[in-house]
C-alpha atoms as a PDB file:
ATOM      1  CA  UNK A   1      86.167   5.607 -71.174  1.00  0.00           C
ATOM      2  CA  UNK A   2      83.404   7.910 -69.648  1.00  0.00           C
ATOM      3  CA  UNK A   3      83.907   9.830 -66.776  1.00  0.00           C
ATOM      4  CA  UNK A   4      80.728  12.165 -65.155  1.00  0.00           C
ATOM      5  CA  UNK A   5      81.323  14.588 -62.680  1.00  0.00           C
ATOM      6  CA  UNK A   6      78.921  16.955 -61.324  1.00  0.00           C
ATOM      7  CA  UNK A   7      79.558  20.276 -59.331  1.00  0.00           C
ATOM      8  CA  UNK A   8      78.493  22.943 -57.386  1.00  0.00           C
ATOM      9  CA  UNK A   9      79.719  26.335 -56.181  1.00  0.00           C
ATOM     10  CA  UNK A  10      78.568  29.314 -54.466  1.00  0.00           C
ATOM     11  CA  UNK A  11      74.872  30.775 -53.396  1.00  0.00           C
ATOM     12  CA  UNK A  12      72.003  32.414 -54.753  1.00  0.00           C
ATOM     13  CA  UNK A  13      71.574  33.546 -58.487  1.00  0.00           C
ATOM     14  CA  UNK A  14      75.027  33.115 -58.910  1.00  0.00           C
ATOM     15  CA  UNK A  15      76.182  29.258 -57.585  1.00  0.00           C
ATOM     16  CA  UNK A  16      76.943  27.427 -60.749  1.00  0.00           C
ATOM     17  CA  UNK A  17      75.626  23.701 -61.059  1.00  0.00           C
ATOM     18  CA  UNK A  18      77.860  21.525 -63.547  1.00  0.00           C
ATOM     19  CA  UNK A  19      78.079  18.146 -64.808  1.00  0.00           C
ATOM     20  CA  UNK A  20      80.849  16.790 -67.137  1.00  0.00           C
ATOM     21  CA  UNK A  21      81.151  13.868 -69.581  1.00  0.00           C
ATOM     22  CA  UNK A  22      84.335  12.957 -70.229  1.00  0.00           C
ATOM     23  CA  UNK A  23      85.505  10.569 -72.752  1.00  0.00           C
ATOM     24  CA  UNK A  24      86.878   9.519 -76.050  1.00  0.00           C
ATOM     25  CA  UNK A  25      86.154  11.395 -78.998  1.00  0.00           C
ATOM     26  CA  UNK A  26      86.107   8.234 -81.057  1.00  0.00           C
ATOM     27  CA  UNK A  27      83.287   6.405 -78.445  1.00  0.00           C
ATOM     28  CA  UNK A  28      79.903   7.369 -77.202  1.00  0.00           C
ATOM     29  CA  UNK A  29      80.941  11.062 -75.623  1.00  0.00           C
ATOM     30  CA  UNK A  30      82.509  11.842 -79.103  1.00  0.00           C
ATOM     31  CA  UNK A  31      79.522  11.359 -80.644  1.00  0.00           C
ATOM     32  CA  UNK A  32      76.739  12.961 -78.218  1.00  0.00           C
ATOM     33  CA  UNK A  33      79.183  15.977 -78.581  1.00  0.00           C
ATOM     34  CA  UNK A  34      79.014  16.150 -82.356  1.00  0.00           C
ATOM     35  CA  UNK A  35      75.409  15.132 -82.500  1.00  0.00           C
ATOM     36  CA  UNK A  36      75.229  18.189 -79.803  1.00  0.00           C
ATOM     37  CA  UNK A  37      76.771  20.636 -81.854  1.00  0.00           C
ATOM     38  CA  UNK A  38      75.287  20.416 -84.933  1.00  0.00           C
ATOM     39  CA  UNK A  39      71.857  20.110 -83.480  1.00  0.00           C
ATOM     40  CA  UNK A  40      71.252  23.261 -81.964  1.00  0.00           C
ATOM     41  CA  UNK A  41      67.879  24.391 -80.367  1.00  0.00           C
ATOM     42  CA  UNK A  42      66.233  27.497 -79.492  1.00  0.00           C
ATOM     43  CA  UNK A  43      67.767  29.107 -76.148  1.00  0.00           C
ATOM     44  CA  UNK A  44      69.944  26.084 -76.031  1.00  0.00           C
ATOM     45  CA  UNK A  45      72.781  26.577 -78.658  1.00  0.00           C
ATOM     46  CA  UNK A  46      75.682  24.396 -77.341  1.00  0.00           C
ATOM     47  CA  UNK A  47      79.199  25.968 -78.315  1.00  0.00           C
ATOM     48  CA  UNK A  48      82.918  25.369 -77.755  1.00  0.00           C
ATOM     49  CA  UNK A  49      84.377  26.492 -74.646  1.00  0.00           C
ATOM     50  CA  UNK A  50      87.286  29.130 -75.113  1.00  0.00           C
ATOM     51  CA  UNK A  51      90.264  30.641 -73.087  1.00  0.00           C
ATOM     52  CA  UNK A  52      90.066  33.256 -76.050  1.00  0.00           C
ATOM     53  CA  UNK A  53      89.069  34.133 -78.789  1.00  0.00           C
ATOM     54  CA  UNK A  54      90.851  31.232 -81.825  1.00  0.00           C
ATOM     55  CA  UNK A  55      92.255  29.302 -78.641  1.00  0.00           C
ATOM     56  CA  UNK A  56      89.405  26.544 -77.646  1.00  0.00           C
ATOM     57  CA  UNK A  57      90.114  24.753 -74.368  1.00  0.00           C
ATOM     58  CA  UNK A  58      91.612  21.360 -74.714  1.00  0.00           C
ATOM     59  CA  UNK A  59      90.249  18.847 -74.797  1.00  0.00           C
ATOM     60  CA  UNK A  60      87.506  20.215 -76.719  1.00  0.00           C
ATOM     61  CA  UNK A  61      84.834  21.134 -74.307  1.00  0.00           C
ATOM     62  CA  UNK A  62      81.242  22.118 -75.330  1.00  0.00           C
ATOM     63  CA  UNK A  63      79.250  24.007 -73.262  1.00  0.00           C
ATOM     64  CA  UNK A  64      75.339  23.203 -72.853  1.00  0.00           C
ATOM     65  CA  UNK A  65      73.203  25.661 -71.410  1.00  0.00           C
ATOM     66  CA  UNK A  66      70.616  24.027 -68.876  1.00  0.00           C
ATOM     67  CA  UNK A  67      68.650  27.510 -68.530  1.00  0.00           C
ATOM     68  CA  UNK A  68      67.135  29.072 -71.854  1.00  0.00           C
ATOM     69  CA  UNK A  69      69.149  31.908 -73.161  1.00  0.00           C
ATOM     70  CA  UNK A  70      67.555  34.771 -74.778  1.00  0.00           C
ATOM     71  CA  UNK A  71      69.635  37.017 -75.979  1.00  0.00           C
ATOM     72  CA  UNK A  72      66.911  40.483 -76.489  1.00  0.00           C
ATOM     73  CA  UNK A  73      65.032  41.998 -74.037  1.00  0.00           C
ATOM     74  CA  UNK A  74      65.101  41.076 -70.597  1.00  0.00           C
ATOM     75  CA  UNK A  75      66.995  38.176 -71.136  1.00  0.00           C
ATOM     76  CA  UNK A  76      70.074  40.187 -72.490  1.00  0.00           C
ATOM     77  CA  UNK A  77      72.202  39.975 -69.406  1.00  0.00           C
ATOM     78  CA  UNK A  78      70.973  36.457 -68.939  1.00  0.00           C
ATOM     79  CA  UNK A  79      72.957  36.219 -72.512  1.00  0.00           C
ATOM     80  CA  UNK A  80      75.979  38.384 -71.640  1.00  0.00           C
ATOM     81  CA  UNK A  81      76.790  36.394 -68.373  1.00  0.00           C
ATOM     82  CA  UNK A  82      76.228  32.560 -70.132  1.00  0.00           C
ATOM     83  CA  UNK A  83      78.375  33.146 -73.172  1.00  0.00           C
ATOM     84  CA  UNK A  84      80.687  35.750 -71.371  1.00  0.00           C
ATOM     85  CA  UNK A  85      81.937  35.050 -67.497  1.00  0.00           C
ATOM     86  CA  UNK A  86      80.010  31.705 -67.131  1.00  0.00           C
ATOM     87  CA  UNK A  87      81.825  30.035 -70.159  1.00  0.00           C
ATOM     88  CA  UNK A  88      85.242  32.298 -69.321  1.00  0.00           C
ATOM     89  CA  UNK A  89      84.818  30.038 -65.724  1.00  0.00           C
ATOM     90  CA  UNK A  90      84.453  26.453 -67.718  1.00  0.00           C
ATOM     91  CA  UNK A  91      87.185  27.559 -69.111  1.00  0.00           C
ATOM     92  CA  UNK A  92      89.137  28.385 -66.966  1.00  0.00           C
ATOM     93  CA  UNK A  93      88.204  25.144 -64.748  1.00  0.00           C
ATOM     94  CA  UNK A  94      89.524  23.062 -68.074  1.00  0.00           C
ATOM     95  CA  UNK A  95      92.645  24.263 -68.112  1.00  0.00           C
ATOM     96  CA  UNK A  96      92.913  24.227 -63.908  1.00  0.00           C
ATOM     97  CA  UNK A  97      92.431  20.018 -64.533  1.00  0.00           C
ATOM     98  CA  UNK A  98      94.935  19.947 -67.032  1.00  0.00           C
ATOM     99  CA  UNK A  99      97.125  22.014 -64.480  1.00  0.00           C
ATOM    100  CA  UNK A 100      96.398  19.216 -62.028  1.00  0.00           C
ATOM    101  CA  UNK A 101      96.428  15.814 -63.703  1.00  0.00           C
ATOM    102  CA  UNK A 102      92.930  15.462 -63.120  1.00  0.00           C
ATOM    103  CA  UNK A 103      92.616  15.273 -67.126  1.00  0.00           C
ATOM    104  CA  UNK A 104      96.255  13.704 -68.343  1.00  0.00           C
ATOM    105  CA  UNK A 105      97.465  16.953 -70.520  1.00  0.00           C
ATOM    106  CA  UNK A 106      98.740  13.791 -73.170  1.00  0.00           C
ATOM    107  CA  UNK A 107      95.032  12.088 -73.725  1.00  0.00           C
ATOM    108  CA  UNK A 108      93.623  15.434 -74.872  1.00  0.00           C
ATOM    109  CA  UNK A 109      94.092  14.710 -78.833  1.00  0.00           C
ATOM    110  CA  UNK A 110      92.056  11.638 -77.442  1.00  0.00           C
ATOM    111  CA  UNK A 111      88.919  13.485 -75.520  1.00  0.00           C
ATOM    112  CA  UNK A 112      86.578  15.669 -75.828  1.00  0.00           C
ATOM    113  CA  UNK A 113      84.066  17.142 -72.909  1.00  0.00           C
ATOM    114  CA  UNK A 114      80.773  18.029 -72.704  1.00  0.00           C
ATOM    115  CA  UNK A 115      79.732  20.749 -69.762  1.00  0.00           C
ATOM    116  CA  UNK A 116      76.149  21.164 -69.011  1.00  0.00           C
ATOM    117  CA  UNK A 117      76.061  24.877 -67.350  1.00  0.00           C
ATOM    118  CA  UNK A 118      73.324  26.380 -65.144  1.00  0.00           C
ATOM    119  CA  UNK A 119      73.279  30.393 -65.234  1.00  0.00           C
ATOM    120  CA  UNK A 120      70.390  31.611 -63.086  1.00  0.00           C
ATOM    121  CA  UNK A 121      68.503  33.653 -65.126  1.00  0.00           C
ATOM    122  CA  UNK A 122      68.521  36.175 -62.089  1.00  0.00           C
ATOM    123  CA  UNK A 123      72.140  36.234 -61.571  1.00  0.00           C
ATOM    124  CA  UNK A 124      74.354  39.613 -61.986  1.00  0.00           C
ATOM    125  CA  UNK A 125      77.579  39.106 -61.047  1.00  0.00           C
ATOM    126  CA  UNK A 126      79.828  38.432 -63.359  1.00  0.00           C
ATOM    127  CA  UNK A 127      83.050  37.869 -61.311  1.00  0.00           C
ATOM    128  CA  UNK A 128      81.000  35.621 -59.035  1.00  0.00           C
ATOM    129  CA  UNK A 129      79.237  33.883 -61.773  1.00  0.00           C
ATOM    130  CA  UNK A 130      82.954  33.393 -63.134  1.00  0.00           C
ATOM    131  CA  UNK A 131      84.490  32.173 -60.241  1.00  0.00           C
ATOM    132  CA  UNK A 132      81.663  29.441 -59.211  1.00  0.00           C
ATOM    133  CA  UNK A 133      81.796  28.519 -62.938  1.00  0.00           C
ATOM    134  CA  UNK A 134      85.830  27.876 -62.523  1.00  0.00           C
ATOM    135  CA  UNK A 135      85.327  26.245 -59.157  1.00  0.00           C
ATOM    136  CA  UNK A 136      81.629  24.112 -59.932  1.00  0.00           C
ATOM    137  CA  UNK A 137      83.765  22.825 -63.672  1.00  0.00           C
ATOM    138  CA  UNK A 138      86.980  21.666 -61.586  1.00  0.00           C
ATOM    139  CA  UNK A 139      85.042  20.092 -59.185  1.00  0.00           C
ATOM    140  CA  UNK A 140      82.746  17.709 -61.295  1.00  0.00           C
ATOM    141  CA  UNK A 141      85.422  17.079 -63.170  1.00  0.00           C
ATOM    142  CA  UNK A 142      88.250  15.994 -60.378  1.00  0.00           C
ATOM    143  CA  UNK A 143      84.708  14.127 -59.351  1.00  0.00           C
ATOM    144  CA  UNK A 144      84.548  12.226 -62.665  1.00  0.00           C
ATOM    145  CA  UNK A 145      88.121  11.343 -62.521  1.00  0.00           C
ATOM    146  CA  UNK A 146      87.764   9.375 -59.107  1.00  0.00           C
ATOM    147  CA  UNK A 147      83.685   7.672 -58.980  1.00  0.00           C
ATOM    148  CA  UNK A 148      82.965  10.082 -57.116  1.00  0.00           C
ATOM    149  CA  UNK A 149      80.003   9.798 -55.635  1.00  0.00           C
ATOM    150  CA  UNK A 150      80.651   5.610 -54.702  1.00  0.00           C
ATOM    151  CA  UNK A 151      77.539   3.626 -53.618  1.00  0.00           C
ATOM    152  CA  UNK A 152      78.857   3.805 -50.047  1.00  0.00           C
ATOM    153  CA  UNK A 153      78.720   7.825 -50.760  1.00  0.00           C
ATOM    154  CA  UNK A 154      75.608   7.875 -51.694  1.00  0.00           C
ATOM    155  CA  UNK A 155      73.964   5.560 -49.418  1.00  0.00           C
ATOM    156  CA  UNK A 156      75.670   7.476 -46.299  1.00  0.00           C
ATOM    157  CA  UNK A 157      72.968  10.581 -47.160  1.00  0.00           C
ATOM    158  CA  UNK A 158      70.166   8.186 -48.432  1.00  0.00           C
ATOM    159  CA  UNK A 159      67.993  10.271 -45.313  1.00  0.00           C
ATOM    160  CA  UNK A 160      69.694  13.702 -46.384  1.00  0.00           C
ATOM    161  CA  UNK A 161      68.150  14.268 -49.973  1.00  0.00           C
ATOM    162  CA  UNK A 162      68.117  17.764 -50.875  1.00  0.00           C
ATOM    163  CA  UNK A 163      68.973  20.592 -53.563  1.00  0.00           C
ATOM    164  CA  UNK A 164      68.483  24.174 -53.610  1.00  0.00           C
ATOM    165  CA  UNK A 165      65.175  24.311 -55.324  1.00  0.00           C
ATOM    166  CA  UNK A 166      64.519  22.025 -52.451  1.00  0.00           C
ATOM    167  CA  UNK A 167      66.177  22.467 -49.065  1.00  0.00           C
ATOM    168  CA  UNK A 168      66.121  20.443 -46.151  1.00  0.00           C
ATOM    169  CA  UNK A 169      63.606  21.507 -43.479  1.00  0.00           C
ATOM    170  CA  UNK A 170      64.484  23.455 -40.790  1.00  0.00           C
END
């Protein structure tokens, strides 16, 4: 089993962009998020989610930073808001599927879950970046848990292409 999900919440410097991989920890998933962990790179250091401090989310979730993180200079609160209220909101959208059903609370000794995060470099809000974290993880991952997009989905905006790097003209 592999499940990808991808979400998106809020505006500006502070909308979060996920996608998920779900899937088995023995299978394909298990082993990109191994191979992921003990491979880190420079501004890239994937780590496990937590709900605290000795209490990782379950199923294990390990969160991949899309933007490069420096943690000196300028890039300091870049730093602060990835590995504090950006991961506290993966979190915290974890444990709001396993609330749900969207991830079955008795396949998590089964699972693990890989969350590639975008923090905007120019964000500064760390309740918003929080929140859209929380909202963008549950999304992509109650979208992983149905197909979601389907090819009829998809085809329906085939003349509607855009992203926020890329809006549609006016």
């Amino acid at each position: 089993m592999m499940l990808v999900g991808e979400g998106f919440a809020g505006s500006g410097a502070e909308a979060a962009h996920i996608n998920t991989v779900l899937g088995d920890r023995a299978g394909p998933v298990g082993a990109a998020f191994s191979t992921a962990l003990a491979s880190p790179t420079a501004g890239h250091t994937p780590f496990l989610v937590v709900a605290q401090p000795g209490l990782a989310v379950q199923p294990p979730t390990l969160f991949v930073p899309k933007a490069t993180v420096a943690a000196d200079g300028d890039g300091r609160r870049h730093a602060e808001l990835t590995w504090g209220p950006a991961q506290s909101g993966v979190a915290e959208g974890v444990i709001a599927a396993l609330d749900e059903g969207v991830i079955d609370p008795a396949e998590v000794v089964h699972l693990v879950l890989i969350a590639a995060v975008w923090v905007d470099p120019d964000a500064r809000h760390g309740a918003t970046v929080r929140g859209n974290n929380r909202q963008a993880t549950l999304d992509a991952l109650r979208a992983g848990a149905v197909g979601f997009p389907g090819v009829t989905d998809l085809l329906a905006q085939r003349d509607r292409v855009w992203n926020p790097f890329d809006p549609p003209a006016s």
